[in-house]
C-alpha atoms as a PDB file:
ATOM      1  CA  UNK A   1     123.428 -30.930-130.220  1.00  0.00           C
ATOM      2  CA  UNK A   2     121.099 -33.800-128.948  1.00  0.00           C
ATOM      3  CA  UNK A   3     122.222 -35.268-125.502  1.00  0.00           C
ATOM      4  CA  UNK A   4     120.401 -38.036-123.404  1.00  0.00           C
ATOM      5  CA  UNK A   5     120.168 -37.726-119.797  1.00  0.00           C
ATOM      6  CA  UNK A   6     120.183 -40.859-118.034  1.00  0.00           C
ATOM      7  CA  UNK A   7     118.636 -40.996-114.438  1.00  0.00           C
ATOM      8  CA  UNK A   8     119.617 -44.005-112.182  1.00  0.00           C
ATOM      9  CA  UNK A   9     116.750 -43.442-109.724  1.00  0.00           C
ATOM     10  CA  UNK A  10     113.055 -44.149-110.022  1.00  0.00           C
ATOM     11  CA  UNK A  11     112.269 -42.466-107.238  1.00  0.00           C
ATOM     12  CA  UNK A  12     109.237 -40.089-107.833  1.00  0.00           C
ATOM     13  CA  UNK A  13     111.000 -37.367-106.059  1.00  0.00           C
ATOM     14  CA  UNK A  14     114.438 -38.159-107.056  1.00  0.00           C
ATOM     15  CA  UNK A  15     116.967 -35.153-106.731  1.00  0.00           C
ATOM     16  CA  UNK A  16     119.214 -36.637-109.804  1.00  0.00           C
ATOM     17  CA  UNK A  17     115.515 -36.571-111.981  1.00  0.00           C
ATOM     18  CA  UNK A  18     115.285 -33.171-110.852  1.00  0.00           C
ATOM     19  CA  UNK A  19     118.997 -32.051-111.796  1.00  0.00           C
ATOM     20  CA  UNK A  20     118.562 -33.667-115.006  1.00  0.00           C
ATOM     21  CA  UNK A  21     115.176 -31.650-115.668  1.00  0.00           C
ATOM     22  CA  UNK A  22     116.877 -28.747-113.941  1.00  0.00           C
ATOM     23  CA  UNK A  23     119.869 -29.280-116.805  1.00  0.00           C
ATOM     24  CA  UNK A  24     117.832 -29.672-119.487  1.00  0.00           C
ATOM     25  CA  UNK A  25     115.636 -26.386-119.106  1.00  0.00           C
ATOM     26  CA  UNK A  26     118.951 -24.368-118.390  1.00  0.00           C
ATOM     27  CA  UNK A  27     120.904 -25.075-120.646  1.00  0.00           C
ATOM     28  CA  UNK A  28     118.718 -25.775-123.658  1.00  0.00           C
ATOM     29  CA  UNK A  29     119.790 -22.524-125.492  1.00  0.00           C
ATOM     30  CA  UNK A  30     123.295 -24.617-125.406  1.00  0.00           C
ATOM     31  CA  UNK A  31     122.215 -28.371-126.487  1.00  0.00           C
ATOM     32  CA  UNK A  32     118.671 -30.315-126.149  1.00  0.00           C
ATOM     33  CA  UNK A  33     118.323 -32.903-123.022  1.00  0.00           C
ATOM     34  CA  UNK A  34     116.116 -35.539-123.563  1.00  0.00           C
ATOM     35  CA  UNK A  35     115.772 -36.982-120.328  1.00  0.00           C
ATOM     36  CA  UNK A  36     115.442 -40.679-119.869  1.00  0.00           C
ATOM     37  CA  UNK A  37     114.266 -42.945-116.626  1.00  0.00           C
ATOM     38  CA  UNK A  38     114.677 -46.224-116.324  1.00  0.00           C
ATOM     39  CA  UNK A  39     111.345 -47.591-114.490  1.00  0.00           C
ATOM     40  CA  UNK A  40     110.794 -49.542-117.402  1.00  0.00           C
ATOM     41  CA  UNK A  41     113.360 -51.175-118.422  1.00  0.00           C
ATOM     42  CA  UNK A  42     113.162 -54.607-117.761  1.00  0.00           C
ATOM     43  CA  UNK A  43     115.962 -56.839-116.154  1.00  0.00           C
ATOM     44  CA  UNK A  44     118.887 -57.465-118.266  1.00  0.00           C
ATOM     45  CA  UNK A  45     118.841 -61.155-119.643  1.00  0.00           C
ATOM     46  CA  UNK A  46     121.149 -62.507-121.779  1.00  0.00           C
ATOM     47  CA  UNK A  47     118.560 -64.801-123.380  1.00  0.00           C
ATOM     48  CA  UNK A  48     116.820 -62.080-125.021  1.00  0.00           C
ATOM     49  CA  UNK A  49     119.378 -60.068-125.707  1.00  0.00           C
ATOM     50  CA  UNK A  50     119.237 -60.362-129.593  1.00  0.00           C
ATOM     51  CA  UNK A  51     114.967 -60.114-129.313  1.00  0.00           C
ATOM     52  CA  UNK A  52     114.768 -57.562-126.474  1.00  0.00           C
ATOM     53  CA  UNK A  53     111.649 -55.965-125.172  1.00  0.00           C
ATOM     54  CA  UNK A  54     110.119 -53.349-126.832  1.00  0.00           C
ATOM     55  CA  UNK A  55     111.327 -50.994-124.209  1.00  0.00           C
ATOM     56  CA  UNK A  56     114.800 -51.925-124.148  1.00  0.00           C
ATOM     57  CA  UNK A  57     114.575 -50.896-127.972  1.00  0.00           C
ATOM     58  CA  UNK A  58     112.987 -47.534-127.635  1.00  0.00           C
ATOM     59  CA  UNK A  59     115.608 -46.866-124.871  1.00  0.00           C
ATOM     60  CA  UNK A  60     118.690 -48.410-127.224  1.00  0.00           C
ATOM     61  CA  UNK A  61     117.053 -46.215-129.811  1.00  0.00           C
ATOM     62  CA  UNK A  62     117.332 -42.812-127.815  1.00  0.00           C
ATOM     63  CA  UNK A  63     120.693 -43.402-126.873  1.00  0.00           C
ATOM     64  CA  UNK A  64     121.879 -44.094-130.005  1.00  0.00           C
ATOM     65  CA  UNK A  65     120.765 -41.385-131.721  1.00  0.00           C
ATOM     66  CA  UNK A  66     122.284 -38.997-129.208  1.00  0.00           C
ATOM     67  CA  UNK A  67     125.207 -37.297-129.384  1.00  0.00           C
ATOM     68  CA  UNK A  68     126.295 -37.698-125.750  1.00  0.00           C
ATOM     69  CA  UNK A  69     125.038 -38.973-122.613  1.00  0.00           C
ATOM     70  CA  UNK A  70     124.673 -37.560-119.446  1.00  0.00           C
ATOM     71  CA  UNK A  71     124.920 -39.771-116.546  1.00  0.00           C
ATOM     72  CA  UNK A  72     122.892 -38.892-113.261  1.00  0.00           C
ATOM     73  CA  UNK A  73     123.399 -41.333-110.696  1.00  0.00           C
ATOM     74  CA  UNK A  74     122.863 -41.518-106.993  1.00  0.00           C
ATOM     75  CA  UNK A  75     124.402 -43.136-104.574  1.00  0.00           C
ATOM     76  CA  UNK A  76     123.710 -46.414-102.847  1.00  0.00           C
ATOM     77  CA  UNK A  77     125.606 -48.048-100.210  1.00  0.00           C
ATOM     78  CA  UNK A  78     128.511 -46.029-101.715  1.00  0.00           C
ATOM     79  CA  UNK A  79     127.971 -47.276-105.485  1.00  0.00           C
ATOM     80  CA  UNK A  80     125.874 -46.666-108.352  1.00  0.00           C
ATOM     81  CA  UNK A  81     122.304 -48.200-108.092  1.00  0.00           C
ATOM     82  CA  UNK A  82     121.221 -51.135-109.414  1.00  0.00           C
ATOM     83  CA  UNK A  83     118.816 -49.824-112.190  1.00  0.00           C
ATOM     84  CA  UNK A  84     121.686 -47.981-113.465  1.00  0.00           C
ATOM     85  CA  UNK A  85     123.833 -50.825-113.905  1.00  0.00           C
ATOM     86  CA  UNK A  86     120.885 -52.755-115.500  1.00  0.00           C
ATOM     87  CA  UNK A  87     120.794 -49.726-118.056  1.00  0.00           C
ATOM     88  CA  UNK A  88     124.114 -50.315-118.863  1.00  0.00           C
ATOM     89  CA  UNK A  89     124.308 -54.074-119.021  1.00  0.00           C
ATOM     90  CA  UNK A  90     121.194 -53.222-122.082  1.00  0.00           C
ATOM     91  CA  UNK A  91     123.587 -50.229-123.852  1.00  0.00           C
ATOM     92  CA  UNK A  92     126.918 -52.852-123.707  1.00  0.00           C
ATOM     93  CA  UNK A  93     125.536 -55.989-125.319  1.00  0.00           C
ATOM     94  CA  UNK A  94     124.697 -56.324-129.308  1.00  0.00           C
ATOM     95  CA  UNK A  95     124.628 -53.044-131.242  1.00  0.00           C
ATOM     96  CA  UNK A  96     126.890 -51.027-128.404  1.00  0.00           C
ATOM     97  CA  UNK A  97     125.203 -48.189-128.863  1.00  0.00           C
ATOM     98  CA  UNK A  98     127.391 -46.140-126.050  1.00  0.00           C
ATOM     99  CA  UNK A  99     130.810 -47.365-127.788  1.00  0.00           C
ATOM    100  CA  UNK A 100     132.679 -44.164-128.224  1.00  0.00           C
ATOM    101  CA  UNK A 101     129.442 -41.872-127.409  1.00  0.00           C
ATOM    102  CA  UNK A 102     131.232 -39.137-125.107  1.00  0.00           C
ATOM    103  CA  UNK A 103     129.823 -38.732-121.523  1.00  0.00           C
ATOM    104  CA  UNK A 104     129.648 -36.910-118.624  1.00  0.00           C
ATOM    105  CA  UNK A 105     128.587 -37.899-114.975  1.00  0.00           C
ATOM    106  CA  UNK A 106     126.521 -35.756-112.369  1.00  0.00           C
ATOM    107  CA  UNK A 107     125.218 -36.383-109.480  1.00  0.00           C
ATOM    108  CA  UNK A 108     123.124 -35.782-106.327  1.00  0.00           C
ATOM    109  CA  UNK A 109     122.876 -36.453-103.142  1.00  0.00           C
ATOM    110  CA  UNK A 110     121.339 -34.936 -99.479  1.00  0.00           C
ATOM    111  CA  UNK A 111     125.286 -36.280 -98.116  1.00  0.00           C
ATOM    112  CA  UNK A 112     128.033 -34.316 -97.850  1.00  0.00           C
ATOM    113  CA  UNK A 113     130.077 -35.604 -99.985  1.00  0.00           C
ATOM    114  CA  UNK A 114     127.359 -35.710-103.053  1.00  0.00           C
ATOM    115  CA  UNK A 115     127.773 -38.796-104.892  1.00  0.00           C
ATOM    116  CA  UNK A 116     131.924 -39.016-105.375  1.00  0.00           C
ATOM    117  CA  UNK A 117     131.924 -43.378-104.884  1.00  0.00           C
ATOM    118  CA  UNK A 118     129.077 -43.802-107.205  1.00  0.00           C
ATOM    119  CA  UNK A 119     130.799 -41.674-109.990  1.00  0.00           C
ATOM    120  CA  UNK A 120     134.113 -42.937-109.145  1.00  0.00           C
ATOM    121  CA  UNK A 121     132.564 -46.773-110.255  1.00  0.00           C
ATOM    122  CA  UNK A 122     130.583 -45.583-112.951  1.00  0.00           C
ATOM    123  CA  UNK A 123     133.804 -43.899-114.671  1.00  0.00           C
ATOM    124  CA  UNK A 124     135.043 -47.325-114.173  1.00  0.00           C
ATOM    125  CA  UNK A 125     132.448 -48.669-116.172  1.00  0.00           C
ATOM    126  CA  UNK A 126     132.250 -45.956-118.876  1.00  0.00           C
ATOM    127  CA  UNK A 127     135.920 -47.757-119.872  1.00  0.00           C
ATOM    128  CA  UNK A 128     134.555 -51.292-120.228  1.00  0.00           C
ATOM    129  CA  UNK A 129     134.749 -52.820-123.598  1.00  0.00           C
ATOM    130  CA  UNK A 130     131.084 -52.978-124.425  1.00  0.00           C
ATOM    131  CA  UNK A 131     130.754 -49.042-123.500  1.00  0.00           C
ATOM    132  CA  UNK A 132     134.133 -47.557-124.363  1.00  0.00           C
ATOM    133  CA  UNK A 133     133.005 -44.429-124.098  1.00  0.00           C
ATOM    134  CA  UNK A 134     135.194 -40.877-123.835  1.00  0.00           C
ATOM    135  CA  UNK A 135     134.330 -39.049-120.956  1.00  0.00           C
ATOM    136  CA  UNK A 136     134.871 -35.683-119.595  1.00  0.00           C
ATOM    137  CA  UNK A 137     136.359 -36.263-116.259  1.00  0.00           C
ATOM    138  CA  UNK A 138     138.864 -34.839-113.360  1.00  0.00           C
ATOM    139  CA  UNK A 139     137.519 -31.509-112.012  1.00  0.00           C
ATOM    140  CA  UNK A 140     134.620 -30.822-113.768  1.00  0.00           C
ATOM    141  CA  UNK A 141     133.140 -33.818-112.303  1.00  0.00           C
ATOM    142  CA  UNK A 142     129.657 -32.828-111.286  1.00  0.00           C
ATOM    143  CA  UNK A 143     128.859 -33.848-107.262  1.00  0.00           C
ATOM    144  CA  UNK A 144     126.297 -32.077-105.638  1.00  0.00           C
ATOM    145  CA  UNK A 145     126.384 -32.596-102.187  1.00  0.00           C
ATOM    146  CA  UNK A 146     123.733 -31.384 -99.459  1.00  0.00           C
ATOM    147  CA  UNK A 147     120.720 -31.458-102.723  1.00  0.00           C
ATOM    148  CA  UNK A 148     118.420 -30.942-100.284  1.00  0.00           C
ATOM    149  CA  UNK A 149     119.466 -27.472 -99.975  1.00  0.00           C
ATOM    150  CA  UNK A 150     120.272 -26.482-102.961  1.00  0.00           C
ATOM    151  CA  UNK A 151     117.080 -26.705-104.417  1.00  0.00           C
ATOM    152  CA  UNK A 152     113.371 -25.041-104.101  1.00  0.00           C
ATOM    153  CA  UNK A 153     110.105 -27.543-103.765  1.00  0.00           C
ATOM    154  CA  UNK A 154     109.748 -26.047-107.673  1.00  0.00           C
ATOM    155  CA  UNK A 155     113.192 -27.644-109.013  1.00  0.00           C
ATOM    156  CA  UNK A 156     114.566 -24.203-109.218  1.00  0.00           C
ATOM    157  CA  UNK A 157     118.597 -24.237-108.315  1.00  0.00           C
ATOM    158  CA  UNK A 158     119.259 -21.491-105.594  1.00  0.00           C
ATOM    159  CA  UNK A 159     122.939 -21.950-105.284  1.00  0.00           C
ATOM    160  CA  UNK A 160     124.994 -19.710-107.173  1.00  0.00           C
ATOM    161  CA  UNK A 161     127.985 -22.006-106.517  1.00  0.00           C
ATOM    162  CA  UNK A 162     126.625 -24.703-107.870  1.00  0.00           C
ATOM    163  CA  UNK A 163     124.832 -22.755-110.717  1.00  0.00           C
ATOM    164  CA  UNK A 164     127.957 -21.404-111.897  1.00  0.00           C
ATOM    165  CA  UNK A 165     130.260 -24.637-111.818  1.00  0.00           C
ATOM    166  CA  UNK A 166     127.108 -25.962-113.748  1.00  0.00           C
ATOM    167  CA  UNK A 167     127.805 -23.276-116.775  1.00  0.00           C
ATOM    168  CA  UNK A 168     131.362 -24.350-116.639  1.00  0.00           C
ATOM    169  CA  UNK A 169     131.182 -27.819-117.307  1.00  0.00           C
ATOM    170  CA  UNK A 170     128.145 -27.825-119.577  1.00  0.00           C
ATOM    171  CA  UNK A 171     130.181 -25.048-121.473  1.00  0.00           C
ATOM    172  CA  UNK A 172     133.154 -27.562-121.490  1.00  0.00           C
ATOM    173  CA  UNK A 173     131.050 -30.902-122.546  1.00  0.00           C
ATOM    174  CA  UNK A 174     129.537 -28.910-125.573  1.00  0.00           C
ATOM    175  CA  UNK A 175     133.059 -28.421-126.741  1.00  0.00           C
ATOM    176  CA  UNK A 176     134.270 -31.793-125.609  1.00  0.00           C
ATOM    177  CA  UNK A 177     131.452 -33.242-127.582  1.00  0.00           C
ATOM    178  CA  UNK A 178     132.633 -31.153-130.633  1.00  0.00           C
ATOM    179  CA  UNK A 179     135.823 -32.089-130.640  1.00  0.00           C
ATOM    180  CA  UNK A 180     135.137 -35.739-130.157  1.00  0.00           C
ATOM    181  CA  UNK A 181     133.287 -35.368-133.450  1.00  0.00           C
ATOM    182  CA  UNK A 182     135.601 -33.777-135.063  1.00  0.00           C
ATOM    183  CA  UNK A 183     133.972 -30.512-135.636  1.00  0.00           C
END
């Protein structure tokens, strides 16, 4: 199974890039992560939606060829970021490559309280028209709160908590996935 990880941070030392790496070494015995950033992806414009960069086709491309998508968003002033929402605004116009494309969201944060706001509004979005796509959702929502600690300077995970939730869910979007196409 061939699943694209999309990160909604650019930072170098983003903890969602490093959860998404972190996902797609761990679990590759279970499906094959290509992980995706979104430093260059240029501004969404409607005037050159039907001739859009070279970039926005490579990254329309990946994602359509996938067979899921794997959201990892932060969280800014308690929403998704902008680059994320950019990425979208590309995937929901023209071809609408996510329509009906199952997901799943993750996410990281040094808070508390991970990054529950940012999902909340990107599970929002996931139901727009141009995206439409089925989504595994309710408890297996992924929030990892306090990243900071949860992780080595290597991008090793070190807590079993988290480690083993992680199993669960990816174990449950593999089969989610299936079933979506009908297999």
């Amino acid at each position: 199974m061939k699943i694209v990880g999309i990160v909604g941070s650019v930072r170098k030392q983003s903890f969602n890039k490093m959860l998404a790496n972190y996902v797609a070494t761990r679990f590759a015995d279970k499906f094959e992560l290509d992980v995706l950033t979104l430093e260059d992806l240029p501004l969404y414009n409607q005037d050159i939606e039907n001739e859009a960069p070279q970039a926005v086709k490579q990254f329309k491309a990946r994602v359509a060829e996938a067979d899921a998508v794997i959201w990892f968003t932060p969280e800014y002033n308690g929403t998704m970021p902008g680059v994320l929402v950019n990425a979208i605004d590309w995937l929901s116009r023209v071809d609408k490559v996510m329509v009906g494309k199952p997901s799943l969201v993750m996410g990281a944060s040094m808070g508390a309280l991970g990054t529950v706001k940012a999902q909340g509004h990107l599970y929002d979005v996931l139901r727009s028209p141009g995206i439409d796509s089925p989504f595994l959702a309710g408890s297996y929502q992924v929030v990892v709160g306090s990243v900071h600690t949860k992780f080595d300077e290597n991008g090793q995970l070190t807590d079993a908590a988290t480690e083993q939730f992680l199993h669960v869910v990816t174990d449950q979007f593999v089969t989610f996935v299936q079933k979506q196409q009908g297999k």
